[in-house]
Protein backbone atom coordinates (compact mmCIF):
# COMPACT_ATOMS: atom_id res chain seq x y z
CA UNK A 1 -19.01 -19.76 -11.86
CA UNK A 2 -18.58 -16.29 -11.30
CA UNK A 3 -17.06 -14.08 -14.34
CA UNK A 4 -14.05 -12.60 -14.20
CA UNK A 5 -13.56 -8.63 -13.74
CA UNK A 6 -12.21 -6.89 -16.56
CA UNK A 7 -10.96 -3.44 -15.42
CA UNK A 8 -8.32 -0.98 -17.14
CA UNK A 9 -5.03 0.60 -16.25
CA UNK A 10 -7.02 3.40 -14.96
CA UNK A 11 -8.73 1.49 -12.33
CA UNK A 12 -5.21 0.09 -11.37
CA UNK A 13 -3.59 3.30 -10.97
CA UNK A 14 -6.45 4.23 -8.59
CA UNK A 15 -4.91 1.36 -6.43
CA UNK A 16 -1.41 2.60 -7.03
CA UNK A 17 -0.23 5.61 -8.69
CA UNK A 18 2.76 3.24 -10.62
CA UNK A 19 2.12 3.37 -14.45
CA UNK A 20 4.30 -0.09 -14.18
CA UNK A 21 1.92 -1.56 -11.77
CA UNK A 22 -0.92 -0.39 -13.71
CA UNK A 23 0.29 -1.95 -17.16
CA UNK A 24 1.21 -5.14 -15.37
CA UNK A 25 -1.82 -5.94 -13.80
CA UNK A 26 -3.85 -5.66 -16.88
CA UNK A 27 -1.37 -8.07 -18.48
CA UNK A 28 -2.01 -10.30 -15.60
CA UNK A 29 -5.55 -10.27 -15.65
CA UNK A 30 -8.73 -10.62 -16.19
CA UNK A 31 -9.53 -11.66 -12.13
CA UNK A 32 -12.53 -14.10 -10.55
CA UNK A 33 -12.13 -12.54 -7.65
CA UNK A 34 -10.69 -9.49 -5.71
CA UNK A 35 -8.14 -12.62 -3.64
CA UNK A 36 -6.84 -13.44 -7.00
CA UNK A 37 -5.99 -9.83 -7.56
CA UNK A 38 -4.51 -9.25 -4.62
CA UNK A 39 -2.16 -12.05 -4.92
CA UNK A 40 -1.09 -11.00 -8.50
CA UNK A 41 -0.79 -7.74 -6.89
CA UNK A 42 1.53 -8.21 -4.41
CA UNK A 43 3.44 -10.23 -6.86
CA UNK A 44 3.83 -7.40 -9.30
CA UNK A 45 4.67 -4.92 -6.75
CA UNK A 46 7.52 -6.54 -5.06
CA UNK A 47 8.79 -8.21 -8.33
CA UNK A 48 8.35 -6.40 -11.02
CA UNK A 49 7.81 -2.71 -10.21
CA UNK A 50 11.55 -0.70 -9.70
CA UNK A 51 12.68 2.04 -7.42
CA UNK A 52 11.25 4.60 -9.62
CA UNK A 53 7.79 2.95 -9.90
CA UNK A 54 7.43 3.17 -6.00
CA UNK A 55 8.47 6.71 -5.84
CA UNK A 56 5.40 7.65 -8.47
CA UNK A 57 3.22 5.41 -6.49
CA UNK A 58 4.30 7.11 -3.29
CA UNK A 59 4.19 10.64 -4.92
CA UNK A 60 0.59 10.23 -5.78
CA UNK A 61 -0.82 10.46 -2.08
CA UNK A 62 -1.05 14.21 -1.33
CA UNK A 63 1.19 15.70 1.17
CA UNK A 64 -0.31 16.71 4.73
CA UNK A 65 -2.96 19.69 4.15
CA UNK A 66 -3.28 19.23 0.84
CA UNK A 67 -6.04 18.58 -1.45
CA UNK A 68 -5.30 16.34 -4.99
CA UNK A 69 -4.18 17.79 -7.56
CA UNK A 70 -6.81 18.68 -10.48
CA UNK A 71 -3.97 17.16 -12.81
CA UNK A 72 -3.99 13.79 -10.63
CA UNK A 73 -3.57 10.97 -13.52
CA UNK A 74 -6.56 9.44 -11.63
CA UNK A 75 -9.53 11.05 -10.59
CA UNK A 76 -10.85 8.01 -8.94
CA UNK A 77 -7.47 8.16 -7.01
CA UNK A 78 -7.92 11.56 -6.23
CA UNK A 79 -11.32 10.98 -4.75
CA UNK A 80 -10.44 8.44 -2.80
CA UNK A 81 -7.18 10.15 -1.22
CA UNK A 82 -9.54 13.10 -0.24
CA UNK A 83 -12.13 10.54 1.72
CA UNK A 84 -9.21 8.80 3.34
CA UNK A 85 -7.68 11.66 4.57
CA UNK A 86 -11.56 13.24 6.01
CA UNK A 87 -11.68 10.08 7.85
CA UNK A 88 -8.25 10.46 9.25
CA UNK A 89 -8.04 12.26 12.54
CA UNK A 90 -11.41 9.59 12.77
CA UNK A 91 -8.84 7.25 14.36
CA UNK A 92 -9.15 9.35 17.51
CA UNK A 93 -10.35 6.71 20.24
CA UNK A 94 -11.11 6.76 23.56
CA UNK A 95 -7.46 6.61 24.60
CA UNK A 96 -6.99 9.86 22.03
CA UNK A 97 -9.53 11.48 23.68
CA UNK A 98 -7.99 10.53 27.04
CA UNK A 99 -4.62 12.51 26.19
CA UNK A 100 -6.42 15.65 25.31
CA UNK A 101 -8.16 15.79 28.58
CA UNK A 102 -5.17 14.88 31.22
CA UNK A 103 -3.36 17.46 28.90
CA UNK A 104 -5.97 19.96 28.45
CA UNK A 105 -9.23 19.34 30.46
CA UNK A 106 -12.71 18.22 29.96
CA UNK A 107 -14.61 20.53 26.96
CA UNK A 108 -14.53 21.37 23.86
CA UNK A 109 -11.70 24.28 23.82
CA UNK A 110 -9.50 21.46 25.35
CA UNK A 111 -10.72 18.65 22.80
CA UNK A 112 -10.07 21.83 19.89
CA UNK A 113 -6.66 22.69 21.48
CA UNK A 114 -5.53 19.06 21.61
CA UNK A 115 -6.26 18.39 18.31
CA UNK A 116 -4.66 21.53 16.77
CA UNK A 117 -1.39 20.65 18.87
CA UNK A 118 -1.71 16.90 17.69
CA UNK A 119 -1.88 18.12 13.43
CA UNK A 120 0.64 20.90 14.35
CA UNK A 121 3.05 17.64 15.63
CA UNK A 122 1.70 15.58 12.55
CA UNK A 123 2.63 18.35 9.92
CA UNK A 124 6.48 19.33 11.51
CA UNK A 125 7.48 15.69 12.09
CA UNK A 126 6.27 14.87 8.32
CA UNK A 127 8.63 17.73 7.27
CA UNK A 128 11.34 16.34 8.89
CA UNK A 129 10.81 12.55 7.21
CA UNK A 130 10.60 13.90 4.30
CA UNK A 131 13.47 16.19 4.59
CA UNK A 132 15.32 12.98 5.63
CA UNK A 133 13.97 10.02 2.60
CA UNK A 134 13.02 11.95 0.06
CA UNK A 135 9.46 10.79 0.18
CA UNK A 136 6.28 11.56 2.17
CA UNK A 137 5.66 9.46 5.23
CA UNK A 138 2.81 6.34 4.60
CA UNK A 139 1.16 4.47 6.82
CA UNK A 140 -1.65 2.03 6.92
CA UNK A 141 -3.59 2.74 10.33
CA UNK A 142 -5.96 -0.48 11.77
CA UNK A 143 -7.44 0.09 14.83
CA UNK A 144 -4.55 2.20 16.41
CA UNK A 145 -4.74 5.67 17.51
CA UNK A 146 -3.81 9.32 16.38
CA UNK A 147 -0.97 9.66 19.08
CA UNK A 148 0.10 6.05 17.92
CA UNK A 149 0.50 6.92 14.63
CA UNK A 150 2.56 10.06 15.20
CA UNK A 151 4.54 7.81 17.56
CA UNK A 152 5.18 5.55 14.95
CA UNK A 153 6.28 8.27 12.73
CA UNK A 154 8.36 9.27 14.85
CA UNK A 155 9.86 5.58 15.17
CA UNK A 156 10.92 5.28 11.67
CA UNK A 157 12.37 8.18 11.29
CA UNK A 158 15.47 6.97 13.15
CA UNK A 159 15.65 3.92 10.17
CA UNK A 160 17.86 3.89 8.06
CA UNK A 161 16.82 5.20 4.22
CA UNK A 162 17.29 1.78 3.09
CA UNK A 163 15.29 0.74 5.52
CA UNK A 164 12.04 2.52 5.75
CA UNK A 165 12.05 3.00 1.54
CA UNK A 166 11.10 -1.18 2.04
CA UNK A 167 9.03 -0.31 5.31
CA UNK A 168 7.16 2.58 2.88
CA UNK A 169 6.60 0.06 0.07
CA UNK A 170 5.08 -2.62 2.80
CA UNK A 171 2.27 0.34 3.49
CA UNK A 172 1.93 1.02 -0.15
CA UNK A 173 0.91 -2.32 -0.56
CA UNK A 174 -1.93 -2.53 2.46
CA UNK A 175 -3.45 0.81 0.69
CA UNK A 176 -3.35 -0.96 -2.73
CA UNK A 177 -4.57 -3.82 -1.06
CA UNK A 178 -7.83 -1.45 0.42
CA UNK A 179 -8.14 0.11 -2.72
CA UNK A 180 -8.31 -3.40 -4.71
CA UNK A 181 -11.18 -4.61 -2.29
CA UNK A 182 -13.37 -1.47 -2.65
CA UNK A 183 -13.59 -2.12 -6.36
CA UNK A 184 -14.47 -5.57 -5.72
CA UNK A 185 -17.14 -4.69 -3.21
CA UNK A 186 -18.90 -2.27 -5.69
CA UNK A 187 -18.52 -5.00 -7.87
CA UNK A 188 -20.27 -7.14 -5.57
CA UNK A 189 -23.13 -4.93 -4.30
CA UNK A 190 -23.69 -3.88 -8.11
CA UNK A 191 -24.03 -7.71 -8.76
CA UNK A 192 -22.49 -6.36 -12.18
CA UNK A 193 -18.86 -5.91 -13.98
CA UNK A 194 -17.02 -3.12 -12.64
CA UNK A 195 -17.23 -0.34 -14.32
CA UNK A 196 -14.36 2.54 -14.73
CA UNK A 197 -16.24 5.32 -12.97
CA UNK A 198 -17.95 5.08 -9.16
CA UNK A 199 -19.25 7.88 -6.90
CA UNK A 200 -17.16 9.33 -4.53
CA UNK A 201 -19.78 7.89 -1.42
CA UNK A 202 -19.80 4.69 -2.87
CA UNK A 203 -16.10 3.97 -2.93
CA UNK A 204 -15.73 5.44 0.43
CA UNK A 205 -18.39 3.84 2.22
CA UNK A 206 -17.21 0.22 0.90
CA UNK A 207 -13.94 0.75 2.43
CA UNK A 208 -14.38 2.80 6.05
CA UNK A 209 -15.90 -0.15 7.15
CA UNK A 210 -13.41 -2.74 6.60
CA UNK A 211 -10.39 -0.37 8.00
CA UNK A 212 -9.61 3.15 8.41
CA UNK A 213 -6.76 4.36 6.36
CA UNK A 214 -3.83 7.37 6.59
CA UNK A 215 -1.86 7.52 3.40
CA UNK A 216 0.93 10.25 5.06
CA UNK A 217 -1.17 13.18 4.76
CA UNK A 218 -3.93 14.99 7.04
CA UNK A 219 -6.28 17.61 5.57
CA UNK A 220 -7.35 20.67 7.48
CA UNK A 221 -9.78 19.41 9.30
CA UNK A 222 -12.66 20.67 11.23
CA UNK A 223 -13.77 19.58 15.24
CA UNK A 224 -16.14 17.23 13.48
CA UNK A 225 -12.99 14.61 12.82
CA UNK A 226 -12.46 13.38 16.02
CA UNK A 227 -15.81 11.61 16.10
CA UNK A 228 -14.87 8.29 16.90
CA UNK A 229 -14.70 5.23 13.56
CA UNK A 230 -17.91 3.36 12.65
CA UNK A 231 -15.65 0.22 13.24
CA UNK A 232 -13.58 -0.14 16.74
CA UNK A 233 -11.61 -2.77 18.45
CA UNK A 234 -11.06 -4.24 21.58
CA UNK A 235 -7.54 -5.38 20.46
CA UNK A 236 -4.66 -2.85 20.79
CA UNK A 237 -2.66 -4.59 18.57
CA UNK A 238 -2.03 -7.07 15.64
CA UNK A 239 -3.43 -10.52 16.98
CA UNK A 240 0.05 -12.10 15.55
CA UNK A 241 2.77 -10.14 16.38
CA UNK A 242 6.68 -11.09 16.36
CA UNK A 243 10.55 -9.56 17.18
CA UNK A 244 14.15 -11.23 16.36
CA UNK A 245 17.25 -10.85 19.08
CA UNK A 246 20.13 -11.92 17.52
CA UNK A 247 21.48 -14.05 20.29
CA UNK A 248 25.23 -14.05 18.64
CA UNK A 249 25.50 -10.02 19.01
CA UNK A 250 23.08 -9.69 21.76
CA UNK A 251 21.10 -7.10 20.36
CA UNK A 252 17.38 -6.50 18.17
CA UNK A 253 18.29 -8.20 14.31
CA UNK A 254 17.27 -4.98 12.29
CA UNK A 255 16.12 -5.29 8.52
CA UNK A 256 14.64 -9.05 8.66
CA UNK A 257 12.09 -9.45 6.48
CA UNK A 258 9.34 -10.96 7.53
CA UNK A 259 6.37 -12.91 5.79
CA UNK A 260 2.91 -14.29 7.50
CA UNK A 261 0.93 -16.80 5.77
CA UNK A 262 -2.18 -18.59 6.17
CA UNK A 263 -2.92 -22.20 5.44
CA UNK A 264 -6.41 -22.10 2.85
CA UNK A 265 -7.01 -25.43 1.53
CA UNK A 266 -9.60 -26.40 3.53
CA UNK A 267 -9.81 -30.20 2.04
CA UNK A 268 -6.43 -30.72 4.13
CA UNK A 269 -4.38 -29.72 6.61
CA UNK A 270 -0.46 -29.28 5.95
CA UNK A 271 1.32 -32.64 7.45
CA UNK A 272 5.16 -33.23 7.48
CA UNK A 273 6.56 -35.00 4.98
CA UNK A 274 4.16 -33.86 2.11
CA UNK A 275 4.36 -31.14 -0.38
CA UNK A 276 2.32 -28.17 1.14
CA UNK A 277 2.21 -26.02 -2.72
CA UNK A 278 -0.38 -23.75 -3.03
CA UNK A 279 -2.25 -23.69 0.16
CA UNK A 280 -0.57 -20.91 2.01
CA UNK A 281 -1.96 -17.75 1.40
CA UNK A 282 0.17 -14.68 2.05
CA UNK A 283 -1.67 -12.03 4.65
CA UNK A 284 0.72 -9.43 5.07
CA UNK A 285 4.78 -9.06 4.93
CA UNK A 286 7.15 -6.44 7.03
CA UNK A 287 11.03 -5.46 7.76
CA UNK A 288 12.21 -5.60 11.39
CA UNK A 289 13.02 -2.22 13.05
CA UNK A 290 15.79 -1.40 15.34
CA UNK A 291 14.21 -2.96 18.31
CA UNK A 292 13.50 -5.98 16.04
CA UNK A 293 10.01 -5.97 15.80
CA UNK A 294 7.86 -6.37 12.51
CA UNK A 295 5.59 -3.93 11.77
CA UNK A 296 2.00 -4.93 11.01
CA UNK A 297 1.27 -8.67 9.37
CA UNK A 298 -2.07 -9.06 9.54
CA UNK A 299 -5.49 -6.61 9.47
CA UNK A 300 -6.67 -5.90 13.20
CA UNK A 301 -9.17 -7.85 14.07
CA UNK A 302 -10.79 -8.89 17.22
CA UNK A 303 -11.58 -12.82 16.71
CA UNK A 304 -8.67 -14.17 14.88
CA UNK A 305 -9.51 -16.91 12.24
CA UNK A 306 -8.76 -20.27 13.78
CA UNK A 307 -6.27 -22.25 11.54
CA UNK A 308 -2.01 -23.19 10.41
CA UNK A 309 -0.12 -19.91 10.48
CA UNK A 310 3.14 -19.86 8.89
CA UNK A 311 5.85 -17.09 10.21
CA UNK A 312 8.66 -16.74 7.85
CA UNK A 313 12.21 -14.74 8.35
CA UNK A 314 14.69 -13.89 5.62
CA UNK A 315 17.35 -15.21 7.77
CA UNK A 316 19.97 -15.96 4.99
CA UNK A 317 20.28 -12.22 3.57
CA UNK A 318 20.49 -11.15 7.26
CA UNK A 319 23.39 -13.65 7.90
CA UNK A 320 24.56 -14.07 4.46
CA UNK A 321 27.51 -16.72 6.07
CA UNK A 322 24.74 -18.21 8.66
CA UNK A 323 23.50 -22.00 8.34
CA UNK A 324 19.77 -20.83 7.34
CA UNK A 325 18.68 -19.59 4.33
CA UNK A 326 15.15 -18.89 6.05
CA UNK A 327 13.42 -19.45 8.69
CA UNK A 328 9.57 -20.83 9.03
CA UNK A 329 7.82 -21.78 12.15
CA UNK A 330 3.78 -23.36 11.75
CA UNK A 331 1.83 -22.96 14.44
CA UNK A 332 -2.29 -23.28 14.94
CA UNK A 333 -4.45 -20.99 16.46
CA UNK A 334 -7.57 -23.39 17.57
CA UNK A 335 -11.25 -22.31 17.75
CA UNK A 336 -10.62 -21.47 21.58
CA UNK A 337 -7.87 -19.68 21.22
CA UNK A 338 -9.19 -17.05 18.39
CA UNK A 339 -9.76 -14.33 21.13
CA UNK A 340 -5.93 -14.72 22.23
CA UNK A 341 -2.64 -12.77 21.33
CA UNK A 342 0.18 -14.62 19.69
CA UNK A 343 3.91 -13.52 19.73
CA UNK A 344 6.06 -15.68 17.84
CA UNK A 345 9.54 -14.07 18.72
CA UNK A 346 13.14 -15.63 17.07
CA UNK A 347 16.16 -15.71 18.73
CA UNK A 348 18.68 -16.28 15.88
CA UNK A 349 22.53 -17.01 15.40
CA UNK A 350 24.26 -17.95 12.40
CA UNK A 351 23.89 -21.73 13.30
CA UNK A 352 21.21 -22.08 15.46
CA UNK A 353 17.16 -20.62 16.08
CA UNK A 354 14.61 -20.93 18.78
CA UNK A 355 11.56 -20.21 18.75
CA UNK A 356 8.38 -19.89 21.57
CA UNK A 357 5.02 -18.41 21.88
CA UNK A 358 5.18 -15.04 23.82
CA UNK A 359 2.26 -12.45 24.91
């Protein structure tokens, strides 16, 4: 049986700049593995972290063209933020590269001027979020774009505070997440207990190739960053994607929260009628926008593990009055389907849901 890995509150606050997160994860551990930690991690930052614990987490990613602060409580933090924003404007694939020459031409002046107008559009329109929450703008990029990511900025900025301070702490999360499985994977290729300290390469290197990252901020960069990611996809989205319409208003149900789970007990499958404890395995959880769509619920990938998915919707704080408390809808995703998209869209009133699969 593998040991468990002790680490410190200053490997935590690598993860997440929260003191509180820090403090409680070291209370919750030691871990076996880098799943367990994730779980209690999750837990912990949804549950037991405040308001002010995911400001300071969200305060500890530099702002857009800065570097980290000597003073940053964690170096290893630090380091990290500064490889994570280098790889950035990496997320500039073929469709990127596409803009810049129907806007500006074939070349390298027109790939230079296209970027410069693309950072110049990053940097004003992350003034203006944070002019409007209080808070830099964070976002966990997987396999989409530059120009998709400034799009997206530019969609939650018309949220509500409330709103996108949830939607902020979702993408806190998926970079905590990361950070969590980099330690585990120097853990791994060490084939010894974690230590406090790594190289900057080493942490980096463990992580670029599982997803690339952009924590709110962009460094200036040089030409070099819009060579293309070690790790593309042929996917342009999520494989599991979903929306709510709330049929009784007839427009997008804004502010659902939304949970995807996986079903990991491989000795069974879930049946009706029995108790289904401790087999689903939570892969990612989001807040519906104004259009009613989720943001991201699961890493991109292009072959989607075969299995029981389980969709969830916070139904009951939506419709406080309504019939549902929640909503969850299983569905399987068979070996010959793993290449396939899934929508799994709710129409919702206060006393009655449907549900079918979309594209």
């Amino acid at each position: 049986m593998e040991p468990s890995v002790v680490l410190g509150e200053k490997d935590y606050l690598a993860c997440c700049g929260s003191v509180k997160f820090a403090e409680e994860m070291v209370l919750a551990g030691p871990f076996s593995d880098y799943q367990e930690a994730a779980n209690a991690a999750r837990d912990i930052w949804f549950n037991k972290v405040d308001v002010n614990g995911w400001l300071e987490a969200f305060a500890s990613h530099p702002q857009i063209g800065e570097s980290p602060s000597r003073t940053h409580k964690s170096p290893t933090s630090a380091q990290w933020s500064k490889g994570e924003q280098s790889t950035a404007l990496a997320t500039a694939t073929d469709t990127t590269l596409e803009i810049f020459v129907y806007f500006f031409g074939w070349g390298l002046e027109g790939l230079r001027k296209g970027y410069i107008s693309l950072r110049e559009s990053y940097i004003r329109w992350n003034v203006r979020y944070r002019q409007k929450f209080g808070f830099i703008f964070l976002i966990f990029a997987s396999g989409r774009s530059t120009p998709e990511i400034l799009a997206e900025m530019k969609r939650r900025y018309q949220n509500r505070p409330i709103v996108e301070f949830e939607v902020a702490a979702q993408e806190q999360m998926k970079v905590t997440d990361l950070r969590l499985s980099k330690l585990f994977t120097v853990k791994s290729a060490a084939a010894s207990p974690i230590q406090t300290q790594y190289t900057a390469t080493d942490v980096t290197k463990a992580g670029e190739d599982r997803v690339n990252i952009l924590g709110a901020h962009l460094t200036a960069a040089n030409e070099a960053s819009l060579v293309k990611p070690s790790q593309t996809f042929t996917r342009t989205r999520p494989p599991i994607t979903t929306h709510v319409l709330d049929v009784a208003r007839g427009s997008p149900a804004t502010g659902i929260e939304v949970q995807l789970e996986m079903w990991k007990n491989i000795q069974r499958r879930p049946l009706f009628g029995e108790a289904d404890s401790g087999g689903w395995m939570p892969l990612g959880s989001s807040t519906t926008d104004k259009d009613g769509r989720s943001g991201q619920l699961i890493n991109m990938v292009d072959a989607l593990s075969p299995g029981m998915y389980r969709i969830s919707f916070n139904t009951g704080k939506y419709y406080p009055e309504g019939f549902f408390p929640y909503v969850s809808i299983v569905f399987e995703v068979r070996e010959s389907q793993k290449l396939e998209h899934f929508h799994v869209p709710l129409l919702l009133s206060p006393f009655s849901f449907s549900t079918y699969r979309g594209s």
